[in-house]
PDB file of N, CA and C in Angstrom:
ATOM      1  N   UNK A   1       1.562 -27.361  -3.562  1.00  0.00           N
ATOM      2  CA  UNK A   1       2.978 -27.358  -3.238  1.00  0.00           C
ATOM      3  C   UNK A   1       3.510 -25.930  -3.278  1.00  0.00           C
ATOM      4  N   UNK A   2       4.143 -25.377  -2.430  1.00  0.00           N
ATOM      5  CA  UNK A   2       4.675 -24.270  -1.764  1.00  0.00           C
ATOM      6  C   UNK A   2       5.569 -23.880  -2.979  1.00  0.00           C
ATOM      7  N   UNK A   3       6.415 -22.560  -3.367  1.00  0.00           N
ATOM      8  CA  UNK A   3       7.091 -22.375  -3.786  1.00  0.00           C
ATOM      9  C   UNK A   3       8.474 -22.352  -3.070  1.00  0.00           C
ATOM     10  N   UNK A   4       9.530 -22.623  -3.619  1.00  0.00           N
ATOM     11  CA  UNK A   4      10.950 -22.257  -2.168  1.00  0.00           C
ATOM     12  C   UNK A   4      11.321 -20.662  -2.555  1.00  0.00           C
ATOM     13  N   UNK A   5      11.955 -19.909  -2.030  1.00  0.00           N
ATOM     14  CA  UNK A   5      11.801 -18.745  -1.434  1.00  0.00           C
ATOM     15  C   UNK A   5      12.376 -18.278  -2.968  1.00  0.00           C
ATOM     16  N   UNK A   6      13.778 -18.960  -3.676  1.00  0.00           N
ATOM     17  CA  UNK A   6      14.373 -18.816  -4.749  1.00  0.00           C
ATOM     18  C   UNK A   6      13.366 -18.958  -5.577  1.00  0.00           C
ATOM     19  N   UNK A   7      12.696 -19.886  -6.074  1.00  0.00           N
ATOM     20  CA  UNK A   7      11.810 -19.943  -7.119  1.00  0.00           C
ATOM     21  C   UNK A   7      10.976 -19.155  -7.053  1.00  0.00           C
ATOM     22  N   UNK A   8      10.306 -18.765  -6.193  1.00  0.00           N
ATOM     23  CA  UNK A   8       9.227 -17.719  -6.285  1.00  0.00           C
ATOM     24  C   UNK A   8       9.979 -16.289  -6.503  1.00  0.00           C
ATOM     25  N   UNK A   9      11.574 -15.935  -5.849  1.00  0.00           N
ATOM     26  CA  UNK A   9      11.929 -14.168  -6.132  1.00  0.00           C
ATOM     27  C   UNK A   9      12.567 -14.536  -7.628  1.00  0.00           C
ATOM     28  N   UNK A  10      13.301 -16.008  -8.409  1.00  0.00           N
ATOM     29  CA  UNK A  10      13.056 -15.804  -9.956  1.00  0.00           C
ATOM     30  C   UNK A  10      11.934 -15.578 -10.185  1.00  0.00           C
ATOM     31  N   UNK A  11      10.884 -16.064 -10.215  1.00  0.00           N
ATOM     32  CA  UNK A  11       9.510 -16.060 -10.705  1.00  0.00           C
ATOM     33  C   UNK A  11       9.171 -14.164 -10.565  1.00  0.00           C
ATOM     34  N   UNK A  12       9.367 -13.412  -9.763  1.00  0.00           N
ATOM     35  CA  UNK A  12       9.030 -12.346  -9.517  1.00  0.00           C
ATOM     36  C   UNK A  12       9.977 -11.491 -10.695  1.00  0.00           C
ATOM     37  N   UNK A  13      10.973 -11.847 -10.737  1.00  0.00           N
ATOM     38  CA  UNK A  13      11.887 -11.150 -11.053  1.00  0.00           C
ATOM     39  C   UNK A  13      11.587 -11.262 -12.893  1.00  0.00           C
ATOM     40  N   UNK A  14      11.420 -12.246 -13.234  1.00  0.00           N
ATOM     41  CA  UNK A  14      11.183 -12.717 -14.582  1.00  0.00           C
ATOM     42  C   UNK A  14       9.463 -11.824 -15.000  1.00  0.00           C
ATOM     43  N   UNK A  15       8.914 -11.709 -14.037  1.00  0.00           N
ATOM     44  CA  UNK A  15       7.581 -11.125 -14.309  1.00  0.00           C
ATOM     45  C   UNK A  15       8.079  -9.535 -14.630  1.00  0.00           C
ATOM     46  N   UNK A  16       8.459  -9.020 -13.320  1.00  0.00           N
ATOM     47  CA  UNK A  16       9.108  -7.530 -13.809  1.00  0.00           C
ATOM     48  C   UNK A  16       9.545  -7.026 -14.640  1.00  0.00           C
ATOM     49  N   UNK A  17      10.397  -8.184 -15.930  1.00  0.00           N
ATOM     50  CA  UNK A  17      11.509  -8.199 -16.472  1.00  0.00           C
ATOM     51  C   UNK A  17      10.883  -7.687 -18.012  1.00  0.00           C
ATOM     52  N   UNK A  18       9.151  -7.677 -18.134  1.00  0.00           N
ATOM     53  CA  UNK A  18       8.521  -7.350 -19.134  1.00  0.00           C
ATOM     54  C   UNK A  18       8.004  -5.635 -18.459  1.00  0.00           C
ATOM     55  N   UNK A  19       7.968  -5.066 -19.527  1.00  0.00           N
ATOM     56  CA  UNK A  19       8.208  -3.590 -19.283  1.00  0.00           C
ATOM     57  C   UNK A  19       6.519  -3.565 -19.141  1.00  0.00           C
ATOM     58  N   UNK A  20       5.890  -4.037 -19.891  1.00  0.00           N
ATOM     59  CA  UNK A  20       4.122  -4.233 -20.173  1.00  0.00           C
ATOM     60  C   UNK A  20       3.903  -4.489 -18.564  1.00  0.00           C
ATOM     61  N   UNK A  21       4.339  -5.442 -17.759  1.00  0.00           N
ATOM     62  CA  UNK A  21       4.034  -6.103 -16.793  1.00  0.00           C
ATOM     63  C   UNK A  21       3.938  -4.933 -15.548  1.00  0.00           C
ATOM     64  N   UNK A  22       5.717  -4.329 -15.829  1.00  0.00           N
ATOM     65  CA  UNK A  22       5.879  -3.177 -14.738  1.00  0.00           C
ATOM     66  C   UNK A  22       4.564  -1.883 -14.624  1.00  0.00           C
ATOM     67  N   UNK A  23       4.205  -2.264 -15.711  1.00  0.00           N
ATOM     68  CA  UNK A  23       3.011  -0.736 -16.282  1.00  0.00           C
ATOM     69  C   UNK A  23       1.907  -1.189 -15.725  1.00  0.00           C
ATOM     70  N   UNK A  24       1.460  -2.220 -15.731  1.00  0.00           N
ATOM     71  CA  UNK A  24      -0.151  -2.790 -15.394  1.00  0.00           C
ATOM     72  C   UNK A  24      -0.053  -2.529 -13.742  1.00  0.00           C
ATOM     73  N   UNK A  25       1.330  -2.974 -13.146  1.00  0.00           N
ATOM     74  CA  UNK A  25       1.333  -2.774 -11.543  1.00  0.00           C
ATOM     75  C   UNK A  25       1.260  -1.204 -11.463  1.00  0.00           C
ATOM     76  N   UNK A  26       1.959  -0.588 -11.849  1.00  0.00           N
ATOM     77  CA  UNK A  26       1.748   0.952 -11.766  1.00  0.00           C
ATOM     78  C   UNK A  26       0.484   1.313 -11.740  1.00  0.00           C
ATOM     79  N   UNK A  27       0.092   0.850 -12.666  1.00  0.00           N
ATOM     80  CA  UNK A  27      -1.616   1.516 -13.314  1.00  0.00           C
ATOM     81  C   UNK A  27      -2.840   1.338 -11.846  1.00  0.00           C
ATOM     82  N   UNK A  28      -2.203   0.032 -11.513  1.00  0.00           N
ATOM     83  CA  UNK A  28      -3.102  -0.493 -10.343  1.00  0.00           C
ATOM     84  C   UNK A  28      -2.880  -0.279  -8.314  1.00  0.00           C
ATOM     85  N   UNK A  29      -1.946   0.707  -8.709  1.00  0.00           N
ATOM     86  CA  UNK A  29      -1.231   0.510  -7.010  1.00  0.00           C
ATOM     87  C   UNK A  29      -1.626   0.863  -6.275  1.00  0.00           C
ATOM     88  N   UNK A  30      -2.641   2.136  -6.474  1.00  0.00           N
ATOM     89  CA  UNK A  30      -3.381   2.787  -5.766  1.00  0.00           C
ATOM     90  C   UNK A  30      -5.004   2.101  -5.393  1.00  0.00           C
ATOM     91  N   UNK A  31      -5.635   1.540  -6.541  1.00  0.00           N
ATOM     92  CA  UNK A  31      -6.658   0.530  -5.979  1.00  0.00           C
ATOM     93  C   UNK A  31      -6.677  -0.381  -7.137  1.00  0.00           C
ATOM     94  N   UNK A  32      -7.392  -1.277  -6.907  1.00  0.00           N
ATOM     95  CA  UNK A  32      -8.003  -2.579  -7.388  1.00  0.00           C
ATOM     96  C   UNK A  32      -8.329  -2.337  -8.818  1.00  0.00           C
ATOM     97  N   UNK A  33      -8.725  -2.992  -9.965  1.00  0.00           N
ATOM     98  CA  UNK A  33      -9.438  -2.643 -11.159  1.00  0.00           C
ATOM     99  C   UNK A  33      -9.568  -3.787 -11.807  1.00  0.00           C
ATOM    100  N   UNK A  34     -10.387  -4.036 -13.146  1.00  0.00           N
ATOM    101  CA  UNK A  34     -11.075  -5.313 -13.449  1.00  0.00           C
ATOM    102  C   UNK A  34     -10.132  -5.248 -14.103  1.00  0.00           C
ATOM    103  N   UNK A  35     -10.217  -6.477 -15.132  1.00  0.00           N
ATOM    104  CA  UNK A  35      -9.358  -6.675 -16.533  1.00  0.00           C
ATOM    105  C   UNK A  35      -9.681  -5.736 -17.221  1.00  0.00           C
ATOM    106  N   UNK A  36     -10.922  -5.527 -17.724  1.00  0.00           N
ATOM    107  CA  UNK A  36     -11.279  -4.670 -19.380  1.00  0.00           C
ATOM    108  C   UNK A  36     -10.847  -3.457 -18.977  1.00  0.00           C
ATOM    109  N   UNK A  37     -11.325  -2.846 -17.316  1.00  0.00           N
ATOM    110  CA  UNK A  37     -10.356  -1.487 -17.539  1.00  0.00           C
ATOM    111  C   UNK A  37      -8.591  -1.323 -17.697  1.00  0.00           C
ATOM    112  N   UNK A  38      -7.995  -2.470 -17.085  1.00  0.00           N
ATOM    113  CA  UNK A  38      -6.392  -2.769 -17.265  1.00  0.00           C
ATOM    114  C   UNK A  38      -6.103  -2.524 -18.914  1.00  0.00           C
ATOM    115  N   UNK A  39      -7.105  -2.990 -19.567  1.00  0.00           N
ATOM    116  CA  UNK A  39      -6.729  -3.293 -20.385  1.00  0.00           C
ATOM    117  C   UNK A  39      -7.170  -2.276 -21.140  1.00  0.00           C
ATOM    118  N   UNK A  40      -8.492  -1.873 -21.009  1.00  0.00           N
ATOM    119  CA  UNK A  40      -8.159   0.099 -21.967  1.00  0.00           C
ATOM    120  C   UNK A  40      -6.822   0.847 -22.193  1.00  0.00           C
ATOM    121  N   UNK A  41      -6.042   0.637 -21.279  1.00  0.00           N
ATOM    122  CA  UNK A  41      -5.306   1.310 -20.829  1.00  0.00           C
ATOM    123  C   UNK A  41      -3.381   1.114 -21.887  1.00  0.00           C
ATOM    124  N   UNK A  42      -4.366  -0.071 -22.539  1.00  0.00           N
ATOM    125  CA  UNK A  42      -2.758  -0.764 -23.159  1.00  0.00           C
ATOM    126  C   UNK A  42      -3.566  -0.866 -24.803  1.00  0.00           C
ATOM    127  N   UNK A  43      -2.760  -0.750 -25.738  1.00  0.00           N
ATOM    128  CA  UNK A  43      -2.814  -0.803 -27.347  1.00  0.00           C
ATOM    129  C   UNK A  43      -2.165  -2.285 -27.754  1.00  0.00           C
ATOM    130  N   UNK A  44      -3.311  -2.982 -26.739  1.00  0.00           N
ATOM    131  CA  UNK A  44      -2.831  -4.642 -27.430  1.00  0.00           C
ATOM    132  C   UNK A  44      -4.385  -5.393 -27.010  1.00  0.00           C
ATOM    133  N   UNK A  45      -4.470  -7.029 -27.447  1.00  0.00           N
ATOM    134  CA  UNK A  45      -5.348  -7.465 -26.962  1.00  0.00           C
ATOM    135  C   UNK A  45      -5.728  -7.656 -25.169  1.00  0.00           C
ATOM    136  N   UNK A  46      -7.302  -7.826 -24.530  1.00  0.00           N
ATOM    137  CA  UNK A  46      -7.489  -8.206 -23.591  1.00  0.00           C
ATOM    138  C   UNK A  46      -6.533  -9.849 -23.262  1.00  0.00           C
ATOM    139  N   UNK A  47      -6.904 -10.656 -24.466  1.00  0.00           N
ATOM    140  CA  UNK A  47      -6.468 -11.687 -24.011  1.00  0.00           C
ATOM    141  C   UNK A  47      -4.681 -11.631 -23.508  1.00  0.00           C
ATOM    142  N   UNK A  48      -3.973 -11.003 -24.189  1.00  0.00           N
ATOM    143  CA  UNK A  48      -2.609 -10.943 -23.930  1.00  0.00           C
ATOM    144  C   UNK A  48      -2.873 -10.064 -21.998  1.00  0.00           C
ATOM    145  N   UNK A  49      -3.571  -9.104 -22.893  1.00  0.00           N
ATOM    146  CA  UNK A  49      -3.856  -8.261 -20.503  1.00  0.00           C
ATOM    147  C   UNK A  49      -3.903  -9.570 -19.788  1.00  0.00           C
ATOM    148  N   UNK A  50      -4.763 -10.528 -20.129  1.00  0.00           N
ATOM    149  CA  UNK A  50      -4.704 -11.398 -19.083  1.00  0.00           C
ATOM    150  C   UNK A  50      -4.096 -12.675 -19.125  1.00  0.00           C
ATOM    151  N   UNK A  51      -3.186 -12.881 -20.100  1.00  0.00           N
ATOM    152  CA  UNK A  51      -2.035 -13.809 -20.010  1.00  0.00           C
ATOM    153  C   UNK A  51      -0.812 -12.801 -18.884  1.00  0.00           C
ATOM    154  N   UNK A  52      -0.736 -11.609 -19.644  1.00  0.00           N
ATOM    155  CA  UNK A  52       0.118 -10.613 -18.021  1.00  0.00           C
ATOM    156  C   UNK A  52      -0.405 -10.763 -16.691  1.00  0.00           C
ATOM    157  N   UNK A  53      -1.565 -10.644 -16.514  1.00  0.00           N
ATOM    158  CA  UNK A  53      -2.159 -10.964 -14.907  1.00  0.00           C
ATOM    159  C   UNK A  53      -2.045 -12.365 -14.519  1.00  0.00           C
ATOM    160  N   UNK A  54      -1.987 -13.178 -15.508  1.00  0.00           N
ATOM    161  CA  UNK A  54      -2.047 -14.589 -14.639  1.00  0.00           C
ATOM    162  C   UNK A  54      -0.129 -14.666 -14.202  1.00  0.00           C
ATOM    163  N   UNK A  55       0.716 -14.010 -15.200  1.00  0.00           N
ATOM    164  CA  UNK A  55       1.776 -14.502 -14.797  1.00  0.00           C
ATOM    165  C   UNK A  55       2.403 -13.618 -13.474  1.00  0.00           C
ATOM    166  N   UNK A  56       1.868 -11.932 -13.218  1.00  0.00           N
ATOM    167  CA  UNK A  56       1.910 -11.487 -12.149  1.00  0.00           C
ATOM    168  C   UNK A  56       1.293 -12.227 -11.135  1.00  0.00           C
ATOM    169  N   UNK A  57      -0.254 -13.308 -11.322  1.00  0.00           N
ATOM    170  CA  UNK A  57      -0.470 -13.309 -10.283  1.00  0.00           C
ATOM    171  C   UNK A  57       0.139 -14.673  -9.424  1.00  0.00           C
ATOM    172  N   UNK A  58       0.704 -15.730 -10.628  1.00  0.00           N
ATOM    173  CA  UNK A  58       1.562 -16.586  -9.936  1.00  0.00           C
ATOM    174  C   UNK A  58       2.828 -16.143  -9.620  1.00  0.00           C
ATOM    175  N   UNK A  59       3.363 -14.928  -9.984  1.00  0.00           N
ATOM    176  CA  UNK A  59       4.800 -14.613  -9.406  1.00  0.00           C
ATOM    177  C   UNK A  59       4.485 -14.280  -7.956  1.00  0.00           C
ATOM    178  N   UNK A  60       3.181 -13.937  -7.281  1.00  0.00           N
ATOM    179  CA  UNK A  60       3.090 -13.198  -6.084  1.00  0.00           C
ATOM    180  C   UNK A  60       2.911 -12.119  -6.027  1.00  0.00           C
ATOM    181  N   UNK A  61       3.018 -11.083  -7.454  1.00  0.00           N
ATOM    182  CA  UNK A  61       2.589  -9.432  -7.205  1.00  0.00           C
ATOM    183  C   UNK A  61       1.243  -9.093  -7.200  1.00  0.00           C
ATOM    184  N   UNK A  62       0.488  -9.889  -7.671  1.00  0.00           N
ATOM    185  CA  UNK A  62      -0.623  -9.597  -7.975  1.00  0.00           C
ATOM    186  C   UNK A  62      -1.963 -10.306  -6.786  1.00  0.00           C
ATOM    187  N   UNK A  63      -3.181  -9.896  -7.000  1.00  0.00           N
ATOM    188  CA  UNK A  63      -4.316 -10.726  -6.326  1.00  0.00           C
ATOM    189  C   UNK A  63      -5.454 -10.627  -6.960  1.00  0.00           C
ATOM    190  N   UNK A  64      -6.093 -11.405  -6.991  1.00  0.00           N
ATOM    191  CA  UNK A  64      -7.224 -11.217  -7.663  1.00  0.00           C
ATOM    192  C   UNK A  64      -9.072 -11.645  -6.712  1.00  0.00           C
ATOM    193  N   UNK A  65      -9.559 -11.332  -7.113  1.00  0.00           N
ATOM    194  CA  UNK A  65     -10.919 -11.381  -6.308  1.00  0.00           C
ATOM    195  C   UNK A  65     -11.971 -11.206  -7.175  1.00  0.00           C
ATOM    196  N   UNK A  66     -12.694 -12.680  -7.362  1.00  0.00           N
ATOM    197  CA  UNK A  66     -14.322 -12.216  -8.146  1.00  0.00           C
ATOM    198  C   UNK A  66     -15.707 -11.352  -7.784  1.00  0.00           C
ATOM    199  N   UNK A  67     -16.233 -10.572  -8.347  1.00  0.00           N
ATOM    200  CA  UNK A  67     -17.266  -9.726  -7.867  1.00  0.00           C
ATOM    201  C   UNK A  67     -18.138  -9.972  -9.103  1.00  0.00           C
ATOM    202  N   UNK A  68     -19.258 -10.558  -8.377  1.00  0.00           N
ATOM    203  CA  UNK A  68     -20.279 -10.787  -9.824  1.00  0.00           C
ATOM    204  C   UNK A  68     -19.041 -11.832 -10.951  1.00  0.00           C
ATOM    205  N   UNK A  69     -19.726 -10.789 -12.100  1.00  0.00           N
ATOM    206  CA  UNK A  69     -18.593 -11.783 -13.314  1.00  0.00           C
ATOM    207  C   UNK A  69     -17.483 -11.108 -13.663  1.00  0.00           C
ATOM    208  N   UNK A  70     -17.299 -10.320 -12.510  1.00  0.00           N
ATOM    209  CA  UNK A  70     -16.008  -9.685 -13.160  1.00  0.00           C
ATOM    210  C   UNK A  70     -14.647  -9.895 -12.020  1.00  0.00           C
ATOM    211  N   UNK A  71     -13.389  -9.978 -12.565  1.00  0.00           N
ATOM    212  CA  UNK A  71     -12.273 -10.267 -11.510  1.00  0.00           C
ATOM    213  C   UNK A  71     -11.720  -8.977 -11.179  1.00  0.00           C
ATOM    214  N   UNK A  72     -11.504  -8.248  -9.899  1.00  0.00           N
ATOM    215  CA  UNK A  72     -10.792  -7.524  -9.634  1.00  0.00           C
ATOM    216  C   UNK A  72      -9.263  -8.282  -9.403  1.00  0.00           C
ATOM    217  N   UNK A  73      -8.457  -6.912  -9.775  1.00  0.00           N
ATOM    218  CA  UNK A  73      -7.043  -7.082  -9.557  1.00  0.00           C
ATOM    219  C   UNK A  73      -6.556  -6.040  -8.757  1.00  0.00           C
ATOM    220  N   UNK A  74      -5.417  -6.338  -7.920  1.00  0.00           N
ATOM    221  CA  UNK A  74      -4.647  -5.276  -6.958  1.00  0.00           C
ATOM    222  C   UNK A  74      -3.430  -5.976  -6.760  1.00  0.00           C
ATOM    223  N   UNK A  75      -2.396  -5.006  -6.182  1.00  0.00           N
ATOM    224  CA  UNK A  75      -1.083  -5.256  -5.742  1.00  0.00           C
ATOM    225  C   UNK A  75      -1.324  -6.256  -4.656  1.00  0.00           C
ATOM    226  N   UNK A  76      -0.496  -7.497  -4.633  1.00  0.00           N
ATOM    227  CA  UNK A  76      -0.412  -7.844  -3.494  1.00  0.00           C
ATOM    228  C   UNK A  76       1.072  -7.326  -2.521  1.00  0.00           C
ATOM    229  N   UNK A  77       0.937  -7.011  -1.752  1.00  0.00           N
ATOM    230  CA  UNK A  77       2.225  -6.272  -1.129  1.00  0.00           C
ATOM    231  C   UNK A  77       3.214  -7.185  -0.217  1.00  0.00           C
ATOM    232  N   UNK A  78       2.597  -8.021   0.146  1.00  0.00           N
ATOM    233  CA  UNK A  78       3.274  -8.907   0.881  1.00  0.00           C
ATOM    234  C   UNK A  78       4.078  -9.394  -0.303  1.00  0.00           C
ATOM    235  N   UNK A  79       3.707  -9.869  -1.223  1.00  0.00           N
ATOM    236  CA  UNK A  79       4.978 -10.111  -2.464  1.00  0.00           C
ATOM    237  C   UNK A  79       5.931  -9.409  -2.703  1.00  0.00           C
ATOM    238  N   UNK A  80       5.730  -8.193  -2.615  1.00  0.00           N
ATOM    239  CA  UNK A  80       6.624  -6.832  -2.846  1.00  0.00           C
ATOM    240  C   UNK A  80       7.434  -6.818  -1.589  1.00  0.00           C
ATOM    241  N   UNK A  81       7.084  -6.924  -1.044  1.00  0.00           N
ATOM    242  CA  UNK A  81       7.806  -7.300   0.793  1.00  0.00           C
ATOM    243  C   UNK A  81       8.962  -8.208   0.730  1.00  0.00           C
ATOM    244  N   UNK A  82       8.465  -9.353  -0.116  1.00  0.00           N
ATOM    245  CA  UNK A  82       9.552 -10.312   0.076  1.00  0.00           C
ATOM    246  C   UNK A  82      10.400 -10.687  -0.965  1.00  0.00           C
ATOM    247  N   UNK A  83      10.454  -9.575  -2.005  1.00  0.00           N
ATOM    248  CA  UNK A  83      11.149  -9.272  -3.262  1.00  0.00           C
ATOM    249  C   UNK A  83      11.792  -7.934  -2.508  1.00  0.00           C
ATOM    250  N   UNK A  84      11.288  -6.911  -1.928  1.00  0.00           N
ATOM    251  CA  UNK A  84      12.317  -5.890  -1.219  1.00  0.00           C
ATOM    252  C   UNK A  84      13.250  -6.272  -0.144  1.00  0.00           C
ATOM    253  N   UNK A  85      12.886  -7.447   0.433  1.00  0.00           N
ATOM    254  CA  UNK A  85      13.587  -8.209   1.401  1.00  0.00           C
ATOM    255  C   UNK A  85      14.758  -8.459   1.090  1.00  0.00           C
ATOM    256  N   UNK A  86      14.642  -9.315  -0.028  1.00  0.00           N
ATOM    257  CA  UNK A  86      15.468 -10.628  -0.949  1.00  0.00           C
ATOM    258  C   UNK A  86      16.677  -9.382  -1.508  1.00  0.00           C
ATOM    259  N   UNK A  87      16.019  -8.143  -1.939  1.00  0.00           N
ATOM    260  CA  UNK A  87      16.740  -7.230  -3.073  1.00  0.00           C
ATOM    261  C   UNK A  87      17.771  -6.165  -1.713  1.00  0.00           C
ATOM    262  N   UNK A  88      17.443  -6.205  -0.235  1.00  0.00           N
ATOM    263  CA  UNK A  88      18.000  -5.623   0.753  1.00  0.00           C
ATOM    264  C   UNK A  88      19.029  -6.387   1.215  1.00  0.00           C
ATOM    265  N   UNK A  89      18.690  -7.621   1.220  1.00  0.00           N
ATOM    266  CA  UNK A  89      20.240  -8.230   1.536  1.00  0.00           C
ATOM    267  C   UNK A  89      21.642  -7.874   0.563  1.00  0.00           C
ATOM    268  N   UNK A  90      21.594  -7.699  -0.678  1.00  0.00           N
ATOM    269  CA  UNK A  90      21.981  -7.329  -2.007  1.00  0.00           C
ATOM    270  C   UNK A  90      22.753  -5.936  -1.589  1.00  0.00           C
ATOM    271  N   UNK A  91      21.617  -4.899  -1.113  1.00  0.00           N
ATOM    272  CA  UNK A  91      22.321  -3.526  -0.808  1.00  0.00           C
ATOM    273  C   UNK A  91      22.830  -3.112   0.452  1.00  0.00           C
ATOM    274  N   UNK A  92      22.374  -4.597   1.828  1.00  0.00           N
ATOM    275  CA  UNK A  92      23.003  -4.120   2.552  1.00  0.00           C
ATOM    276  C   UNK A  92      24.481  -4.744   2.604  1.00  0.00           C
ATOM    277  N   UNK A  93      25.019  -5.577   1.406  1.00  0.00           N
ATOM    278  CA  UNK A  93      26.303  -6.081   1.223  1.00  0.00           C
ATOM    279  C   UNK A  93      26.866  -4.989   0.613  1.00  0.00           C
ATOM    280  N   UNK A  94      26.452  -4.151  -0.328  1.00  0.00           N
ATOM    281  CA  UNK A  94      26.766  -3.260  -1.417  1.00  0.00           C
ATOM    282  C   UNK A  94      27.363  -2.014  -0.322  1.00  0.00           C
ATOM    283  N   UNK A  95      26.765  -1.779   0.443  1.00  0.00           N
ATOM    284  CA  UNK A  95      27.162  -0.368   1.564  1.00  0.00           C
ATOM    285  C   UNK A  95      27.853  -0.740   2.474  1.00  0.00           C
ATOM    286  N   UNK A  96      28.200  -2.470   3.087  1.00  0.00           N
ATOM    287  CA  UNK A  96      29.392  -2.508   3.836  1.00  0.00           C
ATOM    288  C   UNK A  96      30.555  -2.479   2.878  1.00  0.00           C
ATOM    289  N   UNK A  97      30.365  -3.163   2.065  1.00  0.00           N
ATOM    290  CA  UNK A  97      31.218  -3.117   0.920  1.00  0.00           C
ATOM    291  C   UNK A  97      31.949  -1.311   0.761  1.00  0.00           C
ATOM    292  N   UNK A  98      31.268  -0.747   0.492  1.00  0.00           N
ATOM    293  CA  UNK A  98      31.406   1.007   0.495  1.00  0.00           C
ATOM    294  C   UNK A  98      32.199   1.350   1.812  1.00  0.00           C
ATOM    295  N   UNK A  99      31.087   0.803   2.619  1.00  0.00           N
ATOM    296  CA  UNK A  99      32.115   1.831   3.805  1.00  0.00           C
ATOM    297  C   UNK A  99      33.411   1.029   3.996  1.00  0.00           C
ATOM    298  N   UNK A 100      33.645  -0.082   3.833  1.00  0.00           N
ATOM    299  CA  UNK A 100      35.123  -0.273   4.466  1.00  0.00           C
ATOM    300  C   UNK A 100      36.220  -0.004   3.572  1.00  0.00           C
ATOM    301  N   UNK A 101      35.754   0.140   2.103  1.00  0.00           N
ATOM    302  CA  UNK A 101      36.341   1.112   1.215  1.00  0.00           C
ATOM    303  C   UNK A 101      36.757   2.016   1.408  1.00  0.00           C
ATOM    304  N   UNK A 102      35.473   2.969   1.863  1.00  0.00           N
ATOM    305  CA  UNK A 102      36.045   4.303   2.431  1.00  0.00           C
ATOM    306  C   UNK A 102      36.749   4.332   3.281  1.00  0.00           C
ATOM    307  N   UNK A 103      36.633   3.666   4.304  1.00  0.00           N
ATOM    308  CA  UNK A 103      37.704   3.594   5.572  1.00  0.00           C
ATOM    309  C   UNK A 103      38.890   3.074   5.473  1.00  0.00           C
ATOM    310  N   UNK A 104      39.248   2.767   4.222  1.00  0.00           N
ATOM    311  CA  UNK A 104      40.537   2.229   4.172  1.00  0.00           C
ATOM    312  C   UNK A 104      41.071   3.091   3.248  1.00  0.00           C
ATOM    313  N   UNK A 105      40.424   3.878   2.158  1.00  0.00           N
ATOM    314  CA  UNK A 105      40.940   4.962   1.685  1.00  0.00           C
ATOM    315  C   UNK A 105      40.981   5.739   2.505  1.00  0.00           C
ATOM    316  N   UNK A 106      40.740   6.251   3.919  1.00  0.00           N
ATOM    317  CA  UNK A 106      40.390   7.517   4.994  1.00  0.00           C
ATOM    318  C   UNK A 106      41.905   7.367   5.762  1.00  0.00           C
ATOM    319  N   UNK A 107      41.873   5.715   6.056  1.00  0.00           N
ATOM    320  CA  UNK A 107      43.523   4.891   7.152  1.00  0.00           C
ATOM    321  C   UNK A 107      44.398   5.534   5.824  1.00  0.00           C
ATOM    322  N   UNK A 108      44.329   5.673   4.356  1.00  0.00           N
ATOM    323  CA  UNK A 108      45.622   5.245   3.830  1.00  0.00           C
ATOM    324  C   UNK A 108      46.094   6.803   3.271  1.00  0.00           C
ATOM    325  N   UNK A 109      44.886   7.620   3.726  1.00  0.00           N
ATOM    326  CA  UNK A 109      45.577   9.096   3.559  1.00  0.00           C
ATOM    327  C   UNK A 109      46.287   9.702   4.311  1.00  0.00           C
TER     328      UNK A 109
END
């Protein structure tokens, strides 16, 4: 069963919302990497690293792919696509909003 467009950009949004979470996507944006190296990288357990990857990877940021016995992880971008989408409607209200501000402070000088 599909997610609806709302449940999945909460779901995204609630993932981001952990500062740990924002760091693991950083760490990984440029390429792919397993768990145990994700997880060198952080001063906590593996198992918690991969309670964070499973919840990135059902929000949609994440992907994962088995090689041998190990899981690679990477950005999925098409998620990021449709969380920058969702977050553009937002700013392109925010800048009409602005300009007709301005233009009505511009008429009232």
């Amino acid at each position: 069963m599909a997610k609806s467009a709302a449940s999945q950009t909460a779901s995204m949004l609630r993932a981001l919302a952990e500062p740990r979470r924002v760091a693991i996507l950083r760490l990984i944006r440029r390429r792919e990497m397993p768990a145990g190296q994700i997880a060198e990288n952080f001063n906590t357990t593996r198992s918690a690293i991969s309670q964070h990857l499973r919840i990135l990877i059902k929000a949609g940021l994440l992907a994962e792919r088995r090689r041998g016995t190990s899981r690679l992880y990477r950005l999925r971008l098409e998620g990021f696509a449709e969380l920058r989408s969702m977050l553009d409607t937002f700013w392109e209200d925010a800048l009409a909003r602005l300009k007709s501000e301005a233009e009505k402070q511009h008429r009232n000088r």
